[in-house]
PDB file of N, CA and C in Angstrom:
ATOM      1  N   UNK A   1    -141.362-288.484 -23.030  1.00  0.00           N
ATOM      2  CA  UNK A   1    -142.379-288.996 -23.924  1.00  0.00           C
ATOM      3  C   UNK A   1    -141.740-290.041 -24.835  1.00  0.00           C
ATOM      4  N   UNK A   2    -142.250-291.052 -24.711  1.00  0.00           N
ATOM      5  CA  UNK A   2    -141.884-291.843 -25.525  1.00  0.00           C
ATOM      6  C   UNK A   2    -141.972-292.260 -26.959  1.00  0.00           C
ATOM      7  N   UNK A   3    -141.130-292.783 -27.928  1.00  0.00           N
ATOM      8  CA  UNK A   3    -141.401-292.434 -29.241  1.00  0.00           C
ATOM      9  C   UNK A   3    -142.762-293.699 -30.255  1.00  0.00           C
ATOM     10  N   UNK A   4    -143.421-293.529 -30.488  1.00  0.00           N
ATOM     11  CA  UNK A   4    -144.696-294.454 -30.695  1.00  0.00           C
ATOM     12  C   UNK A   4    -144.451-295.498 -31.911  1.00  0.00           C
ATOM     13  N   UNK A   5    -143.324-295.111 -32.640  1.00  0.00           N
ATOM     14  CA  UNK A   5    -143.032-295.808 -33.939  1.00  0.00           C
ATOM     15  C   UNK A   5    -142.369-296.957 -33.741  1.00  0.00           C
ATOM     16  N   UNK A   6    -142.532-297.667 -34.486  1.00  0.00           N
ATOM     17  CA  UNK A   6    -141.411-299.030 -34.484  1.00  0.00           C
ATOM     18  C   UNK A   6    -139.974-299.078 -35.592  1.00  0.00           C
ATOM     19  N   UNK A   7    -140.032-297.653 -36.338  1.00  0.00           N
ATOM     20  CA  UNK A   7    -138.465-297.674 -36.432  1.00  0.00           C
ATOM     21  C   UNK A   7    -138.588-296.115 -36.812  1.00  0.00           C
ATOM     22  N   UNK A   8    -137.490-295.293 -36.417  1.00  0.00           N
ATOM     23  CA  UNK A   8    -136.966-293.716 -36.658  1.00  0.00           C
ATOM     24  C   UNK A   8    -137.625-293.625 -37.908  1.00  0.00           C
ATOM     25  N   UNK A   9    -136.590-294.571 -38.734  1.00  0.00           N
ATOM     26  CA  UNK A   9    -137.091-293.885 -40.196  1.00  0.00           C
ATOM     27  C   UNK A   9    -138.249-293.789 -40.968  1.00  0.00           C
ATOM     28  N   UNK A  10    -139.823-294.242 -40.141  1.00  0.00           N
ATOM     29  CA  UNK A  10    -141.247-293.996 -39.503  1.00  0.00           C
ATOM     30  C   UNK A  10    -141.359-292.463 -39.936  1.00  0.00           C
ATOM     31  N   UNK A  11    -140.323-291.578 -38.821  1.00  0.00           N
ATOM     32  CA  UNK A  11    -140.534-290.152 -38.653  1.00  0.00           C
ATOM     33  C   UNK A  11    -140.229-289.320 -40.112  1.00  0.00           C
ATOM     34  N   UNK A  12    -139.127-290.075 -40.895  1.00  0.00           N
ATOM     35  CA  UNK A  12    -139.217-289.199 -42.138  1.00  0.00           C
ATOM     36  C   UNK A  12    -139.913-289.098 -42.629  1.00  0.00           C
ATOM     37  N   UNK A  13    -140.720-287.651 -43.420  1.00  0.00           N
ATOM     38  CA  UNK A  13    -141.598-286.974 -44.679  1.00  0.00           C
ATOM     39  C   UNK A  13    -142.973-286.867 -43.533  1.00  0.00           C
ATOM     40  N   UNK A  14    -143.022-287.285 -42.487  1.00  0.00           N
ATOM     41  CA  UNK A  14    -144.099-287.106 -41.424  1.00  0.00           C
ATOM     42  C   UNK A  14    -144.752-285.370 -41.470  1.00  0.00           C
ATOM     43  N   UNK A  15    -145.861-284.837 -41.606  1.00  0.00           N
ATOM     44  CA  UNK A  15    -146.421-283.601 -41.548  1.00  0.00           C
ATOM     45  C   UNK A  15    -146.188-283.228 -39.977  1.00  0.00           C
ATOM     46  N   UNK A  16    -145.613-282.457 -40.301  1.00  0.00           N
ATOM     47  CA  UNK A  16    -146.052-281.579 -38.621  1.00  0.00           C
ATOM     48  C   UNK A  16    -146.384-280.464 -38.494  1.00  0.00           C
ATOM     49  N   UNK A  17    -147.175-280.135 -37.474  1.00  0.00           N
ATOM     50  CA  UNK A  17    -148.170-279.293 -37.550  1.00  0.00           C
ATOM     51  C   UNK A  17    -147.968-278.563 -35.721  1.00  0.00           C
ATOM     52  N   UNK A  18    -148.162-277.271 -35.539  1.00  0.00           N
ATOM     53  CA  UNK A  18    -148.025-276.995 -33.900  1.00  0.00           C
ATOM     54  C   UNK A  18    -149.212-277.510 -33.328  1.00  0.00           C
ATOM     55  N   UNK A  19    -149.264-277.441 -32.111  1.00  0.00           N
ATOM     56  CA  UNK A  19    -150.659-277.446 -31.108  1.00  0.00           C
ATOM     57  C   UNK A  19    -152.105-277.019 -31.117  1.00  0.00           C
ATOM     58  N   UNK A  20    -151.618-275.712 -32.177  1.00  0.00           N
ATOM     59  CA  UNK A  20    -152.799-274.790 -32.549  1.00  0.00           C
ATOM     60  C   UNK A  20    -152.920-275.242 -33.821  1.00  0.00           C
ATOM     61  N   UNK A  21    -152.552-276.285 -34.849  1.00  0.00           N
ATOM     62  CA  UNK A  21    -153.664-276.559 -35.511  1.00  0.00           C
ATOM     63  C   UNK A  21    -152.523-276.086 -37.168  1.00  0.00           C
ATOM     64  N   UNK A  22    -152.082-275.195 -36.716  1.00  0.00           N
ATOM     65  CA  UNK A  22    -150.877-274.614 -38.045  1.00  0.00           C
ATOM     66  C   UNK A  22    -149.935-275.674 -38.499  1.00  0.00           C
ATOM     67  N   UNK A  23    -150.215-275.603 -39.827  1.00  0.00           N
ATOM     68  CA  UNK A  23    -149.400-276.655 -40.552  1.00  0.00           C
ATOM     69  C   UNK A  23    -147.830-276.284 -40.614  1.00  0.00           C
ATOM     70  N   UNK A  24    -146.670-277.016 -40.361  1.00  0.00           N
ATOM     71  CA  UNK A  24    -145.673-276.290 -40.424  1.00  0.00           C
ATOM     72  C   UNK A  24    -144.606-276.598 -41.463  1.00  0.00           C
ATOM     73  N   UNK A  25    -144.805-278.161 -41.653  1.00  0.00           N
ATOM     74  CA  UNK A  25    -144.237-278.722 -42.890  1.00  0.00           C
ATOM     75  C   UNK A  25    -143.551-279.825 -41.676  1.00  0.00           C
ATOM     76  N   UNK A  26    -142.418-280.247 -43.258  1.00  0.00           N
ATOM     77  CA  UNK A  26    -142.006-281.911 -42.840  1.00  0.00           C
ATOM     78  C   UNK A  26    -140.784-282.286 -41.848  1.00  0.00           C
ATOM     79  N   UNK A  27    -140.804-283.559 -41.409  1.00  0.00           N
ATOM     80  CA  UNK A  27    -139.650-283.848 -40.729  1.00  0.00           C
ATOM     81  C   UNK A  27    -139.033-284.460 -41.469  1.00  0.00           C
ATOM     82  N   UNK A  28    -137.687-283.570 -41.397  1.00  0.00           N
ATOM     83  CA  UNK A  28    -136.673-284.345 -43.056  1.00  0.00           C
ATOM     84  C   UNK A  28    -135.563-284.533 -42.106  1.00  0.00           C
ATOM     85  N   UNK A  29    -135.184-284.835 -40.681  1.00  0.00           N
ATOM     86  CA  UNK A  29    -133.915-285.048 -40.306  1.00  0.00           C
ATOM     87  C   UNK A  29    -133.813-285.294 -38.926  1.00  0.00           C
ATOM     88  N   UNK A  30    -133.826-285.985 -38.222  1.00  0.00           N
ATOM     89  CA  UNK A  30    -132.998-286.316 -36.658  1.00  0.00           C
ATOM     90  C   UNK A  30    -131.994-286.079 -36.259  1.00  0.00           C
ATOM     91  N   UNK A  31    -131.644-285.897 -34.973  1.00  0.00           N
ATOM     92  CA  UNK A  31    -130.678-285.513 -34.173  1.00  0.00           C
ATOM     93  C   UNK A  31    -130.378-286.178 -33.306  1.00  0.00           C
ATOM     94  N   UNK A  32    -129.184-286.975 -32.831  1.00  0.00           N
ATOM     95  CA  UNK A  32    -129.699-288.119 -32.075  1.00  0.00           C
ATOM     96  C   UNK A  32    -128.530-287.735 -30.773  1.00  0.00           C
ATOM     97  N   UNK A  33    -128.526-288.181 -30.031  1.00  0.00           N
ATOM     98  CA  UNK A  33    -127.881-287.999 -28.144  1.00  0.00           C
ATOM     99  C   UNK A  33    -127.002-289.366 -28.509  1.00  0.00           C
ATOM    100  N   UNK A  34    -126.533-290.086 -29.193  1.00  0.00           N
ATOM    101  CA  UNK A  34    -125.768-291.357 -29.175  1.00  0.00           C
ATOM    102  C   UNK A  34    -125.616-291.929 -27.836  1.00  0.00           C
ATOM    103  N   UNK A  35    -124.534-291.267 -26.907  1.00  0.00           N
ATOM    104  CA  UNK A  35    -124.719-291.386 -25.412  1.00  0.00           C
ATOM    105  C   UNK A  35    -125.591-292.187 -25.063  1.00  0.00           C
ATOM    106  N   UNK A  36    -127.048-291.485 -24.659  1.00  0.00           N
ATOM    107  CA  UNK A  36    -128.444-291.767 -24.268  1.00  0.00           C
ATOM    108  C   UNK A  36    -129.271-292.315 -25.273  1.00  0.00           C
ATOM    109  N   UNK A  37    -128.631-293.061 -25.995  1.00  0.00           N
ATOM    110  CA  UNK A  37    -129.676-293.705 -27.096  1.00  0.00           C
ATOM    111  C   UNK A  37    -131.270-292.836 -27.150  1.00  0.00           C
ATOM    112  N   UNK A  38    -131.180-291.530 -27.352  1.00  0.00           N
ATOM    113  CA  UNK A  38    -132.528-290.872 -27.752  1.00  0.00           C
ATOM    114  C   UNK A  38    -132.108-289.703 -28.708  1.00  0.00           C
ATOM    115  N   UNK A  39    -133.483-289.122 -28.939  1.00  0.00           N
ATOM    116  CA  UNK A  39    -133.310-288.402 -30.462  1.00  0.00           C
ATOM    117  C   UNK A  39    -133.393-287.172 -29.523  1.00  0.00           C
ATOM    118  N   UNK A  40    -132.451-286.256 -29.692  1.00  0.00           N
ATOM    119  CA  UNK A  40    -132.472-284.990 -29.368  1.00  0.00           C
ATOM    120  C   UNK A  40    -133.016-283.842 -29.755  1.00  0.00           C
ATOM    121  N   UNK A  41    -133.261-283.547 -31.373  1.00  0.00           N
ATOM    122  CA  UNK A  41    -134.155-282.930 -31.815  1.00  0.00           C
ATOM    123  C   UNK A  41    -135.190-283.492 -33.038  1.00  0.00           C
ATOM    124  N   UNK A  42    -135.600-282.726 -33.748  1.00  0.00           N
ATOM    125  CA  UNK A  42    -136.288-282.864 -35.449  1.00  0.00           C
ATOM    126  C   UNK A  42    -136.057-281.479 -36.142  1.00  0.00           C
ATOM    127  N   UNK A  43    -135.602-282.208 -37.198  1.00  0.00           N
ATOM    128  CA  UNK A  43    -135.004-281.068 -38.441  1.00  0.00           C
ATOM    129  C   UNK A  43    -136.068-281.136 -39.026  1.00  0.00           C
ATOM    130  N   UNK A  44    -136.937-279.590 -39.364  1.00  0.00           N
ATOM    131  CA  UNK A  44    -137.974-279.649 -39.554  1.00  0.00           C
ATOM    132  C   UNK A  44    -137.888-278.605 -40.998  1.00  0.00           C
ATOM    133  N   UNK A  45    -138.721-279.066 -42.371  1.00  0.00           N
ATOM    134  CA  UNK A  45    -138.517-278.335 -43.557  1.00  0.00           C
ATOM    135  C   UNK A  45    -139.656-277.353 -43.560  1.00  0.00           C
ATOM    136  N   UNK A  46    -139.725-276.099 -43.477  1.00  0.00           N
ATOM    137  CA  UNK A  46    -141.129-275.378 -43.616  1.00  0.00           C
ATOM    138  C   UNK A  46    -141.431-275.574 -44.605  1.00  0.00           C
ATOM    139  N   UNK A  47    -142.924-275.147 -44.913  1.00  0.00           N
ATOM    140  CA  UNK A  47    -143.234-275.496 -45.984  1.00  0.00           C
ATOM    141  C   UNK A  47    -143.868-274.124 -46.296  1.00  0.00           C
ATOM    142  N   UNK A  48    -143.851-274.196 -47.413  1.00  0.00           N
ATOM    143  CA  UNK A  48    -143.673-272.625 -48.252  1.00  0.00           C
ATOM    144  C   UNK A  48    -145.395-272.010 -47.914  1.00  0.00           C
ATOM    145  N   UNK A  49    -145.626-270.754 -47.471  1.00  0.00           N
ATOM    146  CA  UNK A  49    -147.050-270.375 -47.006  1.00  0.00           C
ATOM    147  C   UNK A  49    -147.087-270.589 -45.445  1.00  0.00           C
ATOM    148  N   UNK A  50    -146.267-271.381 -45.218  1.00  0.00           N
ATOM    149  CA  UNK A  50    -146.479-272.048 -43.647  1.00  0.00           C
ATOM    150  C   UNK A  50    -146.233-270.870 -42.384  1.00  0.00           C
ATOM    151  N   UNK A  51    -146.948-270.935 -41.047  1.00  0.00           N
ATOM    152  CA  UNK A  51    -146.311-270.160 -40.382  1.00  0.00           C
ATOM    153  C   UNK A  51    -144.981-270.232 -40.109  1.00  0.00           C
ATOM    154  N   UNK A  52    -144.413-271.487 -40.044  1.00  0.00           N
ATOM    155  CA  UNK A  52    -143.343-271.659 -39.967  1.00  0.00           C
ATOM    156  C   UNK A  52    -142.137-270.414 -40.422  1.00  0.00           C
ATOM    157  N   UNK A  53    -142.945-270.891 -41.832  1.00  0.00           N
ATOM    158  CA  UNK A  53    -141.710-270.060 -42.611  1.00  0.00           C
ATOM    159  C   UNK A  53    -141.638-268.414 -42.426  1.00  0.00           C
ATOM    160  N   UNK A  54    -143.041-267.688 -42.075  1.00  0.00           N
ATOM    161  CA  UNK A  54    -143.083-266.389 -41.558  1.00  0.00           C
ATOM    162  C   UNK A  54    -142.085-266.211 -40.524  1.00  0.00           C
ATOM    163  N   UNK A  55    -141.551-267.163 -39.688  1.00  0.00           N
ATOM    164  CA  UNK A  55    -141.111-267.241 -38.251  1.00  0.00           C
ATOM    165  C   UNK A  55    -139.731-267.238 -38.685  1.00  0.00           C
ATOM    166  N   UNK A  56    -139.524-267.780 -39.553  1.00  0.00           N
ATOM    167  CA  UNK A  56    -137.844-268.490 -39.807  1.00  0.00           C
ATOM    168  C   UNK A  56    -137.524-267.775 -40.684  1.00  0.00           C
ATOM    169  N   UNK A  57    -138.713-266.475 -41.561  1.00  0.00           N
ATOM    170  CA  UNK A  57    -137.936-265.925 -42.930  1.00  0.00           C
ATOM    171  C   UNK A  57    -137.116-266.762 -43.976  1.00  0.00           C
ATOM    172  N   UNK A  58    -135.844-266.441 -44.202  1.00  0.00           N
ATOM    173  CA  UNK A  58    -135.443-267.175 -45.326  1.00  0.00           C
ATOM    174  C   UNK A  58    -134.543-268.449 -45.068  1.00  0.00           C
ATOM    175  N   UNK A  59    -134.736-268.815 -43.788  1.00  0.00           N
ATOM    176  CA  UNK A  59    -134.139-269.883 -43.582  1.00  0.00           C
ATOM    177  C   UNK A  59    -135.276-271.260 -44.245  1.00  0.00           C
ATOM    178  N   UNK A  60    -134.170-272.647 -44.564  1.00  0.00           N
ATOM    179  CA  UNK A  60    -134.774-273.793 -45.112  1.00  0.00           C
ATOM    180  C   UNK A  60    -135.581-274.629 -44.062  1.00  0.00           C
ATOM    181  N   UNK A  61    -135.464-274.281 -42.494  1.00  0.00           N
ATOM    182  CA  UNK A  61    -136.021-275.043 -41.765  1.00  0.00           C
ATOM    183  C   UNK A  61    -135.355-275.087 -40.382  1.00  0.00           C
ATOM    184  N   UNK A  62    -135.609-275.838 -39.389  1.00  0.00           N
ATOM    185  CA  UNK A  62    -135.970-275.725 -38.313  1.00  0.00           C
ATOM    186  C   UNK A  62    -135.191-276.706 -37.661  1.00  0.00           C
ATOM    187  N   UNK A  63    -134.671-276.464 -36.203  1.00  0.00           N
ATOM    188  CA  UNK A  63    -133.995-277.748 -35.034  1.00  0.00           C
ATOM    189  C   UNK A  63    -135.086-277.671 -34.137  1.00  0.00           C
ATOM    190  N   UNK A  64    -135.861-278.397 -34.256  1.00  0.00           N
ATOM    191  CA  UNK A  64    -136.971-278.329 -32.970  1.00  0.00           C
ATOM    192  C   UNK A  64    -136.153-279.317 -31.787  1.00  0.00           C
ATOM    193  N   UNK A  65    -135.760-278.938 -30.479  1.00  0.00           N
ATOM    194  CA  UNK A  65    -135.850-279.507 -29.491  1.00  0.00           C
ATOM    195  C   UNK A  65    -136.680-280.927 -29.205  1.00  0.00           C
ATOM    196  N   UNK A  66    -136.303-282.418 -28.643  1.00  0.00           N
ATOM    197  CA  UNK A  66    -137.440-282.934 -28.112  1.00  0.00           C
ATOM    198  C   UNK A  66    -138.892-282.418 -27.328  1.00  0.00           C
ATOM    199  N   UNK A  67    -137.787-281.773 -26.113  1.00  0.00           N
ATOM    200  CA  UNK A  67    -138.321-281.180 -25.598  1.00  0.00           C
ATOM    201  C   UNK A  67    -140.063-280.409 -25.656  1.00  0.00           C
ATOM    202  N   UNK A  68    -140.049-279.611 -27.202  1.00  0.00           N
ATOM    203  CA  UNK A  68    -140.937-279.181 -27.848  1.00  0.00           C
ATOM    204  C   UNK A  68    -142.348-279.724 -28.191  1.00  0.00           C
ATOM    205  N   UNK A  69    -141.560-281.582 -28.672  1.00  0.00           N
ATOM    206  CA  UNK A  69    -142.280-282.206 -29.275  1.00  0.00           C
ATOM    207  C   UNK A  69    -143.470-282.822 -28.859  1.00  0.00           C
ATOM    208  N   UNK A  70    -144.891-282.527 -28.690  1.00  0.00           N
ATOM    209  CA  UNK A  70    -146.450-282.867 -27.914  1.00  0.00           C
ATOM    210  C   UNK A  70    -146.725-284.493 -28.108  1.00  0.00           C
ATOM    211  N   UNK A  71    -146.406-284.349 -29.812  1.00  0.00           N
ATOM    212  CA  UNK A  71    -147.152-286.011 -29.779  1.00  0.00           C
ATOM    213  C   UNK A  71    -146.365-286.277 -31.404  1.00  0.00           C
ATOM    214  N   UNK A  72    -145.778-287.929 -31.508  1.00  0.00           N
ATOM    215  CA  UNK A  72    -145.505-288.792 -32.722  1.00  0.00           C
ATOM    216  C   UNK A  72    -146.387-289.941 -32.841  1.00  0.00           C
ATOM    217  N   UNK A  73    -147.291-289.557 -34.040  1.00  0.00           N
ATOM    218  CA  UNK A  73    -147.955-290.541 -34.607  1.00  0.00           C
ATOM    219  C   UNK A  73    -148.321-290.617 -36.049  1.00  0.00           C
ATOM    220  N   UNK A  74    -149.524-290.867 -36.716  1.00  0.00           N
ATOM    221  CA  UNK A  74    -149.393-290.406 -38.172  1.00  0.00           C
ATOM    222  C   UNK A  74    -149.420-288.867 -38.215  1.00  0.00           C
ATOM    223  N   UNK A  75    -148.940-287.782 -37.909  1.00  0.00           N
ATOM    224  CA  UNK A  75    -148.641-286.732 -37.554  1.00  0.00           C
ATOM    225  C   UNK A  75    -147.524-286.319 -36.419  1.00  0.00           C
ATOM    226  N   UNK A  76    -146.807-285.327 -36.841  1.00  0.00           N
ATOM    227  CA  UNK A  76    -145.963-284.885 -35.720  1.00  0.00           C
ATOM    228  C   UNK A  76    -146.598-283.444 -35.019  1.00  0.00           C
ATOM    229  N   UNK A  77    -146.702-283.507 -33.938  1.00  0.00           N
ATOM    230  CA  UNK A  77    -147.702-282.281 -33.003  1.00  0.00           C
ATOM    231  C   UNK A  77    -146.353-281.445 -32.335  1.00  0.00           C
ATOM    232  N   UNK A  78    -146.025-280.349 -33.106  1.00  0.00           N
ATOM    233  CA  UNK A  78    -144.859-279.734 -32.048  1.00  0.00           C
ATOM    234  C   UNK A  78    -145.613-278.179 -31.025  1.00  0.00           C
ATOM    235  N   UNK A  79    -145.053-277.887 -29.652  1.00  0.00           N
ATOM    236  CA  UNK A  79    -145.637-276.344 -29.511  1.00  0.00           C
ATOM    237  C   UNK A  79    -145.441-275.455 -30.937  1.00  0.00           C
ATOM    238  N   UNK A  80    -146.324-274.737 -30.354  1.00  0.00           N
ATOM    239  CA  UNK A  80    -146.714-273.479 -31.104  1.00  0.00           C
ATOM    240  C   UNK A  80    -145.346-272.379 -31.185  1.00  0.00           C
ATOM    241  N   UNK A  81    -144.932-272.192 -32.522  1.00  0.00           N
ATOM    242  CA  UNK A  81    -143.737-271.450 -32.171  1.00  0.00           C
ATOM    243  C   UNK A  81    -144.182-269.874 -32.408  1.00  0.00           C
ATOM    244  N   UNK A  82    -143.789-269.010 -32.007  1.00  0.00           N
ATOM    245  CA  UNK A  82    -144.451-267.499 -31.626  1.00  0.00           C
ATOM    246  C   UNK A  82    -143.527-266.901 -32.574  1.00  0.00           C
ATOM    247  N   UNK A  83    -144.467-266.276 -33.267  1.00  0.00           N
ATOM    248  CA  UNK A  83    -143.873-265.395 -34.209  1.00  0.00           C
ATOM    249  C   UNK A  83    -144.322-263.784 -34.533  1.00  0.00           C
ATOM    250  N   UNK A  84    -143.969-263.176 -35.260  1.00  0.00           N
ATOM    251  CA  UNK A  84    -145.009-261.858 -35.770  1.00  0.00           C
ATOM    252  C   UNK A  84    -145.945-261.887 -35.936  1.00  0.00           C
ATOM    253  N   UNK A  85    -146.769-262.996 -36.860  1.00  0.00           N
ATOM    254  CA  UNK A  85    -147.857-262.640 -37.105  1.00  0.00           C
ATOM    255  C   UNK A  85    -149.107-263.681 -36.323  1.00  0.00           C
ATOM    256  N   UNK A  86    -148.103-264.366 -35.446  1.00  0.00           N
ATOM    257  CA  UNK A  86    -149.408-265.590 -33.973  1.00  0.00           C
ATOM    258  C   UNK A  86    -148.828-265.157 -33.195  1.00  0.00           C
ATOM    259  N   UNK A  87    -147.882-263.682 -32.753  1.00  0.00           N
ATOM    260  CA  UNK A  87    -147.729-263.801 -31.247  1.00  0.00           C
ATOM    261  C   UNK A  87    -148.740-263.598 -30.111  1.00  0.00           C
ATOM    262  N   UNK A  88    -148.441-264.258 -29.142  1.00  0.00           N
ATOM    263  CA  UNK A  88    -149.429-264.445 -28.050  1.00  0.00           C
ATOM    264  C   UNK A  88    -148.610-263.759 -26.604  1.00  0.00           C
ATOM    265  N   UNK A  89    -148.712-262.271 -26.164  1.00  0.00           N
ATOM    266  CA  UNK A  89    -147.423-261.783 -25.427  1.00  0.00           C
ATOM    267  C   UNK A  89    -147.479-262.803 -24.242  1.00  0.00           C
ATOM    268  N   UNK A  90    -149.046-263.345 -23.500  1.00  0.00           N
ATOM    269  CA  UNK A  90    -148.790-263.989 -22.295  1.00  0.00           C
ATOM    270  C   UNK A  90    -147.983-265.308 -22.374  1.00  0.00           C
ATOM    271  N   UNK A  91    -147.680-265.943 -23.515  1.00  0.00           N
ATOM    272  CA  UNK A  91    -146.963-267.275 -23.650  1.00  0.00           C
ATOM    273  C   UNK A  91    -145.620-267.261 -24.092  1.00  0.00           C
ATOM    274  N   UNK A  92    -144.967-268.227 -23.270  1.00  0.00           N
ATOM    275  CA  UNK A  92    -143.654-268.049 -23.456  1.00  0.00           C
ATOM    276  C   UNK A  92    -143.070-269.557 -23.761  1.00  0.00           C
ATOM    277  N   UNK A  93    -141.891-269.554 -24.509  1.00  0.00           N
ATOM    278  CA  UNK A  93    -141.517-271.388 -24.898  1.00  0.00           C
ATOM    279  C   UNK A  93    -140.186-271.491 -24.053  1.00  0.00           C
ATOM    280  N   UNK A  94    -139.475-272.097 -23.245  1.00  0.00           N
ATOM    281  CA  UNK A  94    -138.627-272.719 -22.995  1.00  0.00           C
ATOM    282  C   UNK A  94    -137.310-272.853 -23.943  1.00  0.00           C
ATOM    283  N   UNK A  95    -137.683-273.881 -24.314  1.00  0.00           N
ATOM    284  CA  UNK A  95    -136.592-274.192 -25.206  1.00  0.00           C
ATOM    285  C   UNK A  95    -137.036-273.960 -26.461  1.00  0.00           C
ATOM    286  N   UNK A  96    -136.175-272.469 -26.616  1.00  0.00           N
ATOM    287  CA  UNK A  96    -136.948-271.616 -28.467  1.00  0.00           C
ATOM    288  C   UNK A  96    -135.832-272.765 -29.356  1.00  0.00           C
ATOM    289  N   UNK A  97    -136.868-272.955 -30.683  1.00  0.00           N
ATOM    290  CA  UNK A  97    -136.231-274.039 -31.682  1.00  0.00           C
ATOM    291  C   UNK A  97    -134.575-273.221 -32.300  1.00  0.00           C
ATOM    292  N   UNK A  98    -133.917-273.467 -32.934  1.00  0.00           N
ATOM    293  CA  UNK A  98    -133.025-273.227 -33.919  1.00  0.00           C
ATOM    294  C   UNK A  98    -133.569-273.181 -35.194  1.00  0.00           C
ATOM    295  N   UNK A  99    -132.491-271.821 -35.955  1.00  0.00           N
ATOM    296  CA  UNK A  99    -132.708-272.158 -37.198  1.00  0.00           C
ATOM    297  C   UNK A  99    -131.984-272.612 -37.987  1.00  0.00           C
ATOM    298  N   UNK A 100    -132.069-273.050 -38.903  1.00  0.00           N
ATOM    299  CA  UNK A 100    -131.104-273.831 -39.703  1.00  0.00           C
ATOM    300  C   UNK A 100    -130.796-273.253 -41.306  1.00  0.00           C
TER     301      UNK A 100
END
């Protein structure tokens, strides 16, 4: 998927939100493949109330995978990350995010 912005630093303070609609908080950081000139993940800040943060407990935030990532535009669209209180037993993620 290709990235829709005309420069990275576009993606900072960007809202992101999963698939289903849950707000998760901001993209405060990139990860980049140097090698392959592409961004490898998004350092993602929960935001306090967020499912996110149910998922991550007391951690500050998140390594989301590219992989993960649905759609970059005035919003960031990542999958749905499964937690205690949205788990869904028939769905499963691939590449589960990091915490940070």
């Amino acid at each position: 998927m290709p990235v829709t912005v005309k420069d990275v630093a576009d993606l900072f303070n960007k809202d992101v939100f999963t698939d289903r609609g849950f707000y998760a908080g901001k993209c405060n950081d990139l990860e980049f493949d140097l090698g392959k000139y592409k961004i490898k993940a998004l350092v993602i800040e929960a935001a306090k109330g967020s499912v996110m943060e149910k998922v991550i407990g007391g951690k500050k935030g998140l390594i989301v995978p590219y992989s993960m990532i649905n759609a970059i535009g005035d919003i960031v669209i990542i999958k749905h990350i499964i937690g205690q209180d949205t788990r869904d037993d028939s769905e499963e993620v691939e590449d589960a995010p990091m915490m940070r």
